[in-house]
N, C-alpha and C. Protein backbone atom coordinates (compact mmCIF):
# COMPACT_ATOMS: atom_id res chain seq x y z
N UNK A 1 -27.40 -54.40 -7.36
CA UNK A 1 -28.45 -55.03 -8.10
C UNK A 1 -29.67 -54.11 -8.07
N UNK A 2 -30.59 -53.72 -9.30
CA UNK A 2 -31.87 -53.59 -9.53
C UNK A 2 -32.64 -53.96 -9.44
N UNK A 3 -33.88 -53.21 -8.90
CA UNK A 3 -35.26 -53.99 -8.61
C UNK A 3 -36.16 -52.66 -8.64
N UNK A 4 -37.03 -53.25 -9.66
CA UNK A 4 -38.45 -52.51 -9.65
C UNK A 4 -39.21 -52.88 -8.82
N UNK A 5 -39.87 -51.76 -7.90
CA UNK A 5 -41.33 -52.10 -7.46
C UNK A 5 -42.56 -52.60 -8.56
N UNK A 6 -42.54 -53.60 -8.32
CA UNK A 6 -44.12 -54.01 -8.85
C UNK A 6 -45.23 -54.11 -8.12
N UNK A 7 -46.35 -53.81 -8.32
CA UNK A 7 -47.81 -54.03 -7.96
C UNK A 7 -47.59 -54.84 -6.58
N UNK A 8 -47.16 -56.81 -7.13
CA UNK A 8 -47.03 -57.54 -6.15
C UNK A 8 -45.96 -57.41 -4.63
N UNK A 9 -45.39 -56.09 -4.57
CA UNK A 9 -44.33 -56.21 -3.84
C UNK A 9 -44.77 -54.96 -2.33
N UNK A 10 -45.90 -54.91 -2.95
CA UNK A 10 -46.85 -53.57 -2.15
C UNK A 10 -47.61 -54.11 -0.83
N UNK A 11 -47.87 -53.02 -0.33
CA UNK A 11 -49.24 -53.54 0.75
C UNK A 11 -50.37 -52.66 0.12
N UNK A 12 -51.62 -52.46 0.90
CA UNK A 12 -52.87 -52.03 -0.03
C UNK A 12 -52.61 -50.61 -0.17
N UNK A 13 -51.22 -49.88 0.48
CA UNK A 13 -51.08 -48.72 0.21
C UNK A 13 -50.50 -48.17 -0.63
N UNK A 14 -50.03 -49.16 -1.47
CA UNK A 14 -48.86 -49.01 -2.85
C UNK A 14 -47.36 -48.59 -2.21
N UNK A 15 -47.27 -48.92 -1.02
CA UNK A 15 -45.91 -48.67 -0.29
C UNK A 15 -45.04 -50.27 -0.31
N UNK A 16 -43.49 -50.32 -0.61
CA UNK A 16 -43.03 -51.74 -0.39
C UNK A 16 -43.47 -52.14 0.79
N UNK A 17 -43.71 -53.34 1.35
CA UNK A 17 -44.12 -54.79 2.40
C UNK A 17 -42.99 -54.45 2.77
N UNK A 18 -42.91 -54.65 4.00
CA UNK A 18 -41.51 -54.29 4.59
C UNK A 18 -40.34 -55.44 4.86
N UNK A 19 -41.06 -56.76 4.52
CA UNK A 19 -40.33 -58.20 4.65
C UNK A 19 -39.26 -58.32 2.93
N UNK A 20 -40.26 -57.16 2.20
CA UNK A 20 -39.41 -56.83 0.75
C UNK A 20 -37.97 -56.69 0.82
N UNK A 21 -38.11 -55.68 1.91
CA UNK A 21 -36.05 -54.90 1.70
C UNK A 21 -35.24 -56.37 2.08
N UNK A 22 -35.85 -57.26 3.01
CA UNK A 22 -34.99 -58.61 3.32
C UNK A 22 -34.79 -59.31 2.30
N UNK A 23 -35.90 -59.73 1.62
CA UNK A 23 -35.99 -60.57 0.55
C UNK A 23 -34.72 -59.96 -0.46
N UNK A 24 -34.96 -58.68 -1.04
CA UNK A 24 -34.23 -58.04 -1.92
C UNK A 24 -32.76 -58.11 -1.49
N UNK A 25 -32.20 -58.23 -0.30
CA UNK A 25 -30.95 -57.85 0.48
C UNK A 25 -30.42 -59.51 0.13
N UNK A 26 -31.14 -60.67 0.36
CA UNK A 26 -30.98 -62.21 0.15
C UNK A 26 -30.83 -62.41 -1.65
N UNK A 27 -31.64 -61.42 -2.51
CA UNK A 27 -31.48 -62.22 -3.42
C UNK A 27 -30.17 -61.11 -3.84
N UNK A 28 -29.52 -59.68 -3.37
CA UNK A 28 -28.05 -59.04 -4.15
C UNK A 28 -27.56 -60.38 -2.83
N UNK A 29 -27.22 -60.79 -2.15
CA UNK A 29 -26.13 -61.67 -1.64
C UNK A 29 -26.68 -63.04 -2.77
N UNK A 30 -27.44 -63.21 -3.12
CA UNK A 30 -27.39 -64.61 -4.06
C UNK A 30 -26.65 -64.35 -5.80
N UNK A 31 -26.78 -63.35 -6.31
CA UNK A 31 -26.65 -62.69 -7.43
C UNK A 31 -25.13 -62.79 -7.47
N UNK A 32 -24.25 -62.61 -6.31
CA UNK A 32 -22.97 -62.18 -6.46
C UNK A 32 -22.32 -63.49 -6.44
N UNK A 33 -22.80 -64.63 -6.73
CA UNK A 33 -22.97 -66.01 -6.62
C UNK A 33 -22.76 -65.91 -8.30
N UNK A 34 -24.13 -66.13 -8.28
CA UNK A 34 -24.87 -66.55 -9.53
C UNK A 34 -24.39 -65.72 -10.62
N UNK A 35 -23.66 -64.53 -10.74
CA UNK A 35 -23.30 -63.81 -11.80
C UNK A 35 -22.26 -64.70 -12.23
N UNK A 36 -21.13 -65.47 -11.45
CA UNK A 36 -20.07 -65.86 -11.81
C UNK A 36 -19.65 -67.41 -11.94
N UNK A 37 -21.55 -67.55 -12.05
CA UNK A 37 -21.91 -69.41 -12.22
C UNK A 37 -21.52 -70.30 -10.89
N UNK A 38 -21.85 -69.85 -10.11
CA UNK A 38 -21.57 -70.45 -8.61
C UNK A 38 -22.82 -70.56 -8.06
N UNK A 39 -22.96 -71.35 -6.52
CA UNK A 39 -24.17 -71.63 -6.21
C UNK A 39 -23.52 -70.85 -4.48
N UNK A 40 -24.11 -70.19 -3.89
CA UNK A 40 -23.76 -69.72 -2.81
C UNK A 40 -23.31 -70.94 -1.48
N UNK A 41 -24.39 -72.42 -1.99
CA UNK A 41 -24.45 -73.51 -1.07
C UNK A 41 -23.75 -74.70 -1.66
N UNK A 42 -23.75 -75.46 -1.15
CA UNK A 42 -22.92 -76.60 -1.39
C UNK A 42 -24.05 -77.72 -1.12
N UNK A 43 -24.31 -78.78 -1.04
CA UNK A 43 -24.77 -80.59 -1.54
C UNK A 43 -24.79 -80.42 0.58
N UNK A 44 -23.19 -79.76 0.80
CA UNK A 44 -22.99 -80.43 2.23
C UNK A 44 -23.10 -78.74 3.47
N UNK A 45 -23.02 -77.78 2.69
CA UNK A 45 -23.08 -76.76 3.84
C UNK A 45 -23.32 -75.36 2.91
N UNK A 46 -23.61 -74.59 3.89
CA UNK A 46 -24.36 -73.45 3.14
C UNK A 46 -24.30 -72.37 4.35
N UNK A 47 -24.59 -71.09 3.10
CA UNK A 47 -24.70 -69.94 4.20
C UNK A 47 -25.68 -69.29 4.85
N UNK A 48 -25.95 -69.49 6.20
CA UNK A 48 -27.63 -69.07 6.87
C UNK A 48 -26.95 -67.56 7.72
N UNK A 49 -27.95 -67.03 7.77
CA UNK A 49 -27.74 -65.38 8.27
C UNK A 49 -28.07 -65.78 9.94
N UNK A 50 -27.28 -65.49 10.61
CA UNK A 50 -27.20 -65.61 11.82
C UNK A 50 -27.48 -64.58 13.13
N UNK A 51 -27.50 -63.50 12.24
CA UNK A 51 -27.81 -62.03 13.25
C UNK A 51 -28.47 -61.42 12.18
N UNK A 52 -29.06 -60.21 11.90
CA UNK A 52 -29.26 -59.02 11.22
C UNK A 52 -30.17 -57.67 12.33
N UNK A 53 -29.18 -56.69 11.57
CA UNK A 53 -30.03 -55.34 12.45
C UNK A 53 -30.13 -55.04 11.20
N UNK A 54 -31.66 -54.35 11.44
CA UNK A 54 -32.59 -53.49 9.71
C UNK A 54 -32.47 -52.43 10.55
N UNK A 55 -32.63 -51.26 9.78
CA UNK A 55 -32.86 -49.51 9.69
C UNK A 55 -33.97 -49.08 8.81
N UNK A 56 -35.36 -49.21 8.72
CA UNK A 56 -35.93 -48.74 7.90
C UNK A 56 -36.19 -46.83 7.88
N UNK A 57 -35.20 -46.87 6.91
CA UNK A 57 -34.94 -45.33 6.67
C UNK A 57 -35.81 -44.24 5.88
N UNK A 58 -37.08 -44.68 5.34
CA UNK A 58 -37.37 -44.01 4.36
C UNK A 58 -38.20 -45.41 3.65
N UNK A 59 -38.97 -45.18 2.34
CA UNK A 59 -39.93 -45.83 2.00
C UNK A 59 -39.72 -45.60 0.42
N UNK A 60 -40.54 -46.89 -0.14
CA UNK A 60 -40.71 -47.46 -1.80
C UNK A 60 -41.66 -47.46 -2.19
N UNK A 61 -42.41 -46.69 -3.47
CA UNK A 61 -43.39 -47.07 -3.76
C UNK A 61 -43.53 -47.56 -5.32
N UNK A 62 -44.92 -48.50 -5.52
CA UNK A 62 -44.94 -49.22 -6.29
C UNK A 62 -44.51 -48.19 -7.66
N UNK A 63 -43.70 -48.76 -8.60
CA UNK A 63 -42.71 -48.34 -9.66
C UNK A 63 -41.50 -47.76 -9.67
N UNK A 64 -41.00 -47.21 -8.17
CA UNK A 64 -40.21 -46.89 -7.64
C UNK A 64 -38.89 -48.14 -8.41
N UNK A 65 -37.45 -47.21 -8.51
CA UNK A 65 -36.64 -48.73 -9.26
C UNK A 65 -35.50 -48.59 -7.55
N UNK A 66 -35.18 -49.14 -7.14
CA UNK A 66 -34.14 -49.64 -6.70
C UNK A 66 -33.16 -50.31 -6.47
N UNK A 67 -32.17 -50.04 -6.00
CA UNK A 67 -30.72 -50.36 -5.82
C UNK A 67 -29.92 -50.94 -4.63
N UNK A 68 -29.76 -52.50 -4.69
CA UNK A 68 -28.97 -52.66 -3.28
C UNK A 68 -27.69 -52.64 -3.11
N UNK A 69 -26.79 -51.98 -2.36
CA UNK A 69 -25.26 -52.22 -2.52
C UNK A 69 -24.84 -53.15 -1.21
N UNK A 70 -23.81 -54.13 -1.45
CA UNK A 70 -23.13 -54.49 -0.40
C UNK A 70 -22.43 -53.93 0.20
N UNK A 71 -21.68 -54.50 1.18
CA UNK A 71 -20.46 -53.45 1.73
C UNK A 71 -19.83 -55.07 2.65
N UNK A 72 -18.93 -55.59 1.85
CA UNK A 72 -18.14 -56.75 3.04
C UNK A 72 -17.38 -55.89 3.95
N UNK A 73 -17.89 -56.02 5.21
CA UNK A 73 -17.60 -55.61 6.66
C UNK A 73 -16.17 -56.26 7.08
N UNK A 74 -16.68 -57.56 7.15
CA UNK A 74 -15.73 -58.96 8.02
C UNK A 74 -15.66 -59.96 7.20
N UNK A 75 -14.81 -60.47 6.93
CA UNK A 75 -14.30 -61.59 6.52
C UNK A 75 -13.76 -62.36 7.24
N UNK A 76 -14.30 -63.96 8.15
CA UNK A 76 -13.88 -64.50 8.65
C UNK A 76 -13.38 -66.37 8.40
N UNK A 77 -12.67 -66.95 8.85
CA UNK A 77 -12.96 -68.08 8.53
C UNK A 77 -14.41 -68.82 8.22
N UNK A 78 -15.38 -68.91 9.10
CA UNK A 78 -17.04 -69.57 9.40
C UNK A 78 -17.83 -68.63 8.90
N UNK A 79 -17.16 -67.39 9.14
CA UNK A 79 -18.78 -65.91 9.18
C UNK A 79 -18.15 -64.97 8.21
N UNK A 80 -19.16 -64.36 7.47
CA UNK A 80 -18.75 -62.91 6.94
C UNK A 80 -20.17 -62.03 7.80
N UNK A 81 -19.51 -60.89 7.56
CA UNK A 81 -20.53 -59.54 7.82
C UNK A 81 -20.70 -58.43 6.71
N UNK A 82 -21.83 -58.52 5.83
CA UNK A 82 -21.77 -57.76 4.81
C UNK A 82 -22.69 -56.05 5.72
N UNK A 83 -22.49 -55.59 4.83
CA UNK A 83 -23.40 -54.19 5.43
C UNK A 83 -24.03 -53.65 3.67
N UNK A 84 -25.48 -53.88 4.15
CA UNK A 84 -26.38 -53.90 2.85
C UNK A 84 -27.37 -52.95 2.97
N UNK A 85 -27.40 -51.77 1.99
CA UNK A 85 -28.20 -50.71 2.22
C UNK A 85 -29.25 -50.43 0.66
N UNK A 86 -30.32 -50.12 1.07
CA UNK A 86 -30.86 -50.00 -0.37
C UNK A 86 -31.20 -48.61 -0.46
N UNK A 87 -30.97 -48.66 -1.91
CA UNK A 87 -31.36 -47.10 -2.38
C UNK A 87 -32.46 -46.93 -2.83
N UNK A 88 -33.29 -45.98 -3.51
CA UNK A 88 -34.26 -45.52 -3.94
C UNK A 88 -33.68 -44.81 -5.18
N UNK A 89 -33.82 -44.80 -6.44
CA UNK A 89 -33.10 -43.90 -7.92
C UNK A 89 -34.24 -43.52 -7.82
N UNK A 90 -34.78 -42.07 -7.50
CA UNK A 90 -35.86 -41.66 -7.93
C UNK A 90 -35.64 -40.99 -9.64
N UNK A 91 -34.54 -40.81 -10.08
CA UNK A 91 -34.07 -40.35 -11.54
C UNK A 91 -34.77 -41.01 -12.24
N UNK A 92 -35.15 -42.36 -11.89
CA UNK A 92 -35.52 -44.01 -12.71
C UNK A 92 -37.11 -44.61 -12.46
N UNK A 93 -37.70 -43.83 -11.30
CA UNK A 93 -38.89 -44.09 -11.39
C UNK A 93 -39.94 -43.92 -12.22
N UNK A 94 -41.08 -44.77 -11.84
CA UNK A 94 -41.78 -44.55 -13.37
C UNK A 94 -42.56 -43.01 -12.95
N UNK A 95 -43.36 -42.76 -11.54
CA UNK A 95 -43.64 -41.89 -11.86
C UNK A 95 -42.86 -40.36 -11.88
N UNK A 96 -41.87 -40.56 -11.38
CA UNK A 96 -41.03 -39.67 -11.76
C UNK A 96 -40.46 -39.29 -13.11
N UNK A 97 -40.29 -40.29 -14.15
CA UNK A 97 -40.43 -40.40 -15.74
C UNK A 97 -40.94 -39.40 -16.04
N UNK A 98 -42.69 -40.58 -15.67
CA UNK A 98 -43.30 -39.81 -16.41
C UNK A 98 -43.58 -38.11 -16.16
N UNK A 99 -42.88 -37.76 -15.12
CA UNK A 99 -43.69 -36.18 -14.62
C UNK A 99 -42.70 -35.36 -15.55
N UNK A 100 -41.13 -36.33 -15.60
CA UNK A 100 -40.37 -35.62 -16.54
C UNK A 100 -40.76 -35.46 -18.30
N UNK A 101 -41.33 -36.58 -18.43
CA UNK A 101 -41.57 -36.57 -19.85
C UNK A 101 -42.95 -35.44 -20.10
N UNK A 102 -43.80 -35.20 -19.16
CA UNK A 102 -45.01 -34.20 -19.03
C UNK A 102 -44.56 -32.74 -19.17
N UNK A 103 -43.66 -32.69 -18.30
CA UNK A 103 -43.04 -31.33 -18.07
C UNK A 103 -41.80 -31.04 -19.31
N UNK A 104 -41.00 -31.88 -19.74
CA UNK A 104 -40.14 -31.54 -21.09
C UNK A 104 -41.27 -31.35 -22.03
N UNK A 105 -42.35 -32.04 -22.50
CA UNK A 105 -43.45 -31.53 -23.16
C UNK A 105 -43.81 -30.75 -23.55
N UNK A 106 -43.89 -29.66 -21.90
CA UNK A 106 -44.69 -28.73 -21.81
C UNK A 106 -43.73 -27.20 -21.61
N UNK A 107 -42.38 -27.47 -21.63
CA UNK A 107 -41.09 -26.83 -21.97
C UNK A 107 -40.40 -26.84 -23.03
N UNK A 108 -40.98 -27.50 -24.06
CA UNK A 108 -40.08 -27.83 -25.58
C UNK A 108 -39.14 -26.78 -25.87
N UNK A 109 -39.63 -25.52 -25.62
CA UNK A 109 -38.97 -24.55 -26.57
C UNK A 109 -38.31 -23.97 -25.37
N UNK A 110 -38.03 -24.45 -24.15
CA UNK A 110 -36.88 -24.01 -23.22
C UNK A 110 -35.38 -25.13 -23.43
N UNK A 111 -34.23 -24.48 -23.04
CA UNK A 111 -33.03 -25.64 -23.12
C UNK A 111 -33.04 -26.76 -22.20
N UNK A 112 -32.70 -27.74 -22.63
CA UNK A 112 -33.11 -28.77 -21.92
C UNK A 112 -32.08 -28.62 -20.41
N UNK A 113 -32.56 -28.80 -19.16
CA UNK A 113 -30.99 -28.97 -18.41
C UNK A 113 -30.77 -30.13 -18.21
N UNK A 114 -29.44 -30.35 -17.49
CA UNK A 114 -29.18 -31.41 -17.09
C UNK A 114 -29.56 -32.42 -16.13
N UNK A 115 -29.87 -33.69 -16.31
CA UNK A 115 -30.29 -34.48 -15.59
C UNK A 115 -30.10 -34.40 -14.25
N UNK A 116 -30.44 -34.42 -12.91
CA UNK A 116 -30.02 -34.20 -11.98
C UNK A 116 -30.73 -35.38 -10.84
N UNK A 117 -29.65 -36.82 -11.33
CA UNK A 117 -30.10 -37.87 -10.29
C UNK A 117 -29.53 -37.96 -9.13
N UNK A 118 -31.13 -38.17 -8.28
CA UNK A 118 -31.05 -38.46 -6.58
C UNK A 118 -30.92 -39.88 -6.60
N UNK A 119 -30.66 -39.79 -5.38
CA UNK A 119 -30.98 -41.42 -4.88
C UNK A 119 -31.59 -40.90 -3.19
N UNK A 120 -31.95 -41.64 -2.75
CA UNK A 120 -31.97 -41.62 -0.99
C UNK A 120 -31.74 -43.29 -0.22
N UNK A 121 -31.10 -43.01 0.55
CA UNK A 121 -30.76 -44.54 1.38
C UNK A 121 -32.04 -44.61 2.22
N UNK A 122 -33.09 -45.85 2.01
CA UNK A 122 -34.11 -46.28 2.45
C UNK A 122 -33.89 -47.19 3.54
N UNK A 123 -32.82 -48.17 3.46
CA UNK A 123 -32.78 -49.48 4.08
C UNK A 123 -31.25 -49.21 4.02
N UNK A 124 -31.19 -49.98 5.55
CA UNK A 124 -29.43 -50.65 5.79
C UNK A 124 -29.46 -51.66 6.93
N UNK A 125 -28.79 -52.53 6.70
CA UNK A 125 -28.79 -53.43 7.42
C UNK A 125 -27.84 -54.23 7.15
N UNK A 126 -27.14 -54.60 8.64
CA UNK A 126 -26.02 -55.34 8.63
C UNK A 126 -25.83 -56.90 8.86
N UNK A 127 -25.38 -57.66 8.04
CA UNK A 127 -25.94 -59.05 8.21
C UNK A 127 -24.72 -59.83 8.68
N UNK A 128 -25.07 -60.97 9.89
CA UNK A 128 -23.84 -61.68 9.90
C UNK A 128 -24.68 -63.24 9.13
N UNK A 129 -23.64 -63.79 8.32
CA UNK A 129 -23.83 -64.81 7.52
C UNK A 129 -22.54 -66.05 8.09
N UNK A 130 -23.36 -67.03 8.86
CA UNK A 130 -22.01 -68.18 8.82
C UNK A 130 -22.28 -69.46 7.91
N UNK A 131 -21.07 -69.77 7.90
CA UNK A 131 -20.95 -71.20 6.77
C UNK A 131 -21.19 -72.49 7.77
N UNK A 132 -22.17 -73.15 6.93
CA UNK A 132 -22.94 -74.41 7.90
C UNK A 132 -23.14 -75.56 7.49
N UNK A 133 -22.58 -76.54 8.05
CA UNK A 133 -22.76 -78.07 7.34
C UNK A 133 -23.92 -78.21 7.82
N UNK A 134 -24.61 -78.68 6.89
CA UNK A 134 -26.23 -79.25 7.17
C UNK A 134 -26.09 -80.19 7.62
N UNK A 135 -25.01 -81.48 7.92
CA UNK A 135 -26.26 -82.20 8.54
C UNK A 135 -25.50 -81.95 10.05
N UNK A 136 -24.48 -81.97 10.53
CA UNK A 136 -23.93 -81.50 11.81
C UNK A 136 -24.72 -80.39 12.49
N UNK A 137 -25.13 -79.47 11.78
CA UNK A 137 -25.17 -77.81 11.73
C UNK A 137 -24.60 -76.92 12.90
N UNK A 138 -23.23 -77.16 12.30
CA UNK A 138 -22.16 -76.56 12.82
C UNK A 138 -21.39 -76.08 11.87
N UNK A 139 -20.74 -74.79 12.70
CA UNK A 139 -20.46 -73.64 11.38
C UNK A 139 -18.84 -74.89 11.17
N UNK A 140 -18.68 -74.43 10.33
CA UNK A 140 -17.14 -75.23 8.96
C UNK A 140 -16.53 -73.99 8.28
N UNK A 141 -15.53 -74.08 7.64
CA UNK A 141 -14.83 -73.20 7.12
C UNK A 141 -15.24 -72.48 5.83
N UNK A 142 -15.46 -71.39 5.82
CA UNK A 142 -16.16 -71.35 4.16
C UNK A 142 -14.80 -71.44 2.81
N UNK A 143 -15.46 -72.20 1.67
CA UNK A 143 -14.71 -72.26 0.67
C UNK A 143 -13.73 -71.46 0.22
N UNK A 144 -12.27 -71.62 0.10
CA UNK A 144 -11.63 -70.82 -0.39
C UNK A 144 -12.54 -70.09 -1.96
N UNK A 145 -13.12 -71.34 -2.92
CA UNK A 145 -13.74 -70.45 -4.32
C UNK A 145 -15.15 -69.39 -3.59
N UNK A 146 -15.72 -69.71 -2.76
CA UNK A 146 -16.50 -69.15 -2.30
C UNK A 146 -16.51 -67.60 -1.72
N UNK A 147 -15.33 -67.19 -0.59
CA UNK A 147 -14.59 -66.27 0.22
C UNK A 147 -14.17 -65.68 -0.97
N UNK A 148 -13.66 -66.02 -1.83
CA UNK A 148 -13.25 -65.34 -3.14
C UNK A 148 -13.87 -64.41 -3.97
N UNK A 149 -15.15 -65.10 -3.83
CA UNK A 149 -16.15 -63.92 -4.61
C UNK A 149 -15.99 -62.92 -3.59
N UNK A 150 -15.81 -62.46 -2.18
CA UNK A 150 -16.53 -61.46 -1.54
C UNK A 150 -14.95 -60.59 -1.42
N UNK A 151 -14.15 -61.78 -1.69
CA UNK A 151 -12.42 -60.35 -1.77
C UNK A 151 -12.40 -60.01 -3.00
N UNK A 152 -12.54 -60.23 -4.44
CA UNK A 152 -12.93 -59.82 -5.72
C UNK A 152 -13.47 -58.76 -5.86
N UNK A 153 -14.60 -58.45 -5.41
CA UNK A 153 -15.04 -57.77 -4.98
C UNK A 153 -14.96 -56.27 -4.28
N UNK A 154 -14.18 -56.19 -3.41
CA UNK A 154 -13.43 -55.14 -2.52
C UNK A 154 -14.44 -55.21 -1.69
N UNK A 155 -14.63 -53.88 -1.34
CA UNK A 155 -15.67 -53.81 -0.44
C UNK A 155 -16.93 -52.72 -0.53
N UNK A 156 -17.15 -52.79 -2.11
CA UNK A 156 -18.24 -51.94 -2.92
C UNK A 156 -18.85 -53.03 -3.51
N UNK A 157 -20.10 -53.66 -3.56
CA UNK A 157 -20.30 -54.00 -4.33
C UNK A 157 -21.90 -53.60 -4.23
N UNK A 158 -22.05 -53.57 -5.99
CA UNK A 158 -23.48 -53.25 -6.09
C UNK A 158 -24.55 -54.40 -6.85
């Protein structure tokens, strides 16, 4: 999943808030839901993150576009363990764009070369997620339609 830095996602240094990469990591595990008209939770139980280790690897800044990929670890009856790392496309940033669109400008009459996109891994972090009846709140078995999305899947997902 994609995500632009915007303005609001900054601290006063135009660098991402660092509670961002979580947020962003919660909404690619909600997306892989919601792409295929599903709700990740149920009326009676749902999935709460039960452990996580972060790695802040590197840094985002505002217009910066990024990229989170999953990685299903574990697949268990109650728990999965995804492993979720975010990228940085600096190819896709705005100010990187624009330095390209300044500089092809100012090269017109050279051959153009070829695009040459980076990425860098900023964030990784490994999440354990168990399945939880709300009102017991005790882990339960997760949904066969549910477990389904994350074997569909393999164990790439972006």
């Amino acid at each position: 999943m994609r995500i632009r830095i915007y303005y609001e996602d900054t601290d006063c240094g135009g660098i991402l808030y660092h509670t961002n990469y979580i947020k962003y990591c919660e909404r690619a595990r909600s997306e892989l839901f919601f792409s295929r008209g599903l709700l990740p939770s149920q009326a009676s139980a749902g999935f709460v993150v039960s452990a996580m280790e972060a790695k802040f690897l590197g840094f985002a800044r505002l217009g910066d576009m990024l990229e989170v990929r999953s990685k299903l670890t574990k697949l268990g009856k109650v728990q999965i363990v995804l492993l979720q790392d975010i990228y940085k496309l600096s190819h896709l940033s705005v100010l990187d764009s624009s330095a390209n669109i300044l500089e092809s400008a100012q090269k017109s009459t050279q051959k153009k070369q070829p695009d040459n996109s980076s990425e860098e891994k900023i964030f990784s972090a490994q999440v354990r997620l168990g399945y939880v009846d709300v009102v017991s709140q005790k882990p339960v078995a997760i949904p066969k339609h549910l477990e389904q999305v994350f074997l569909e899947l393999g164990n790439d997902i972006h």
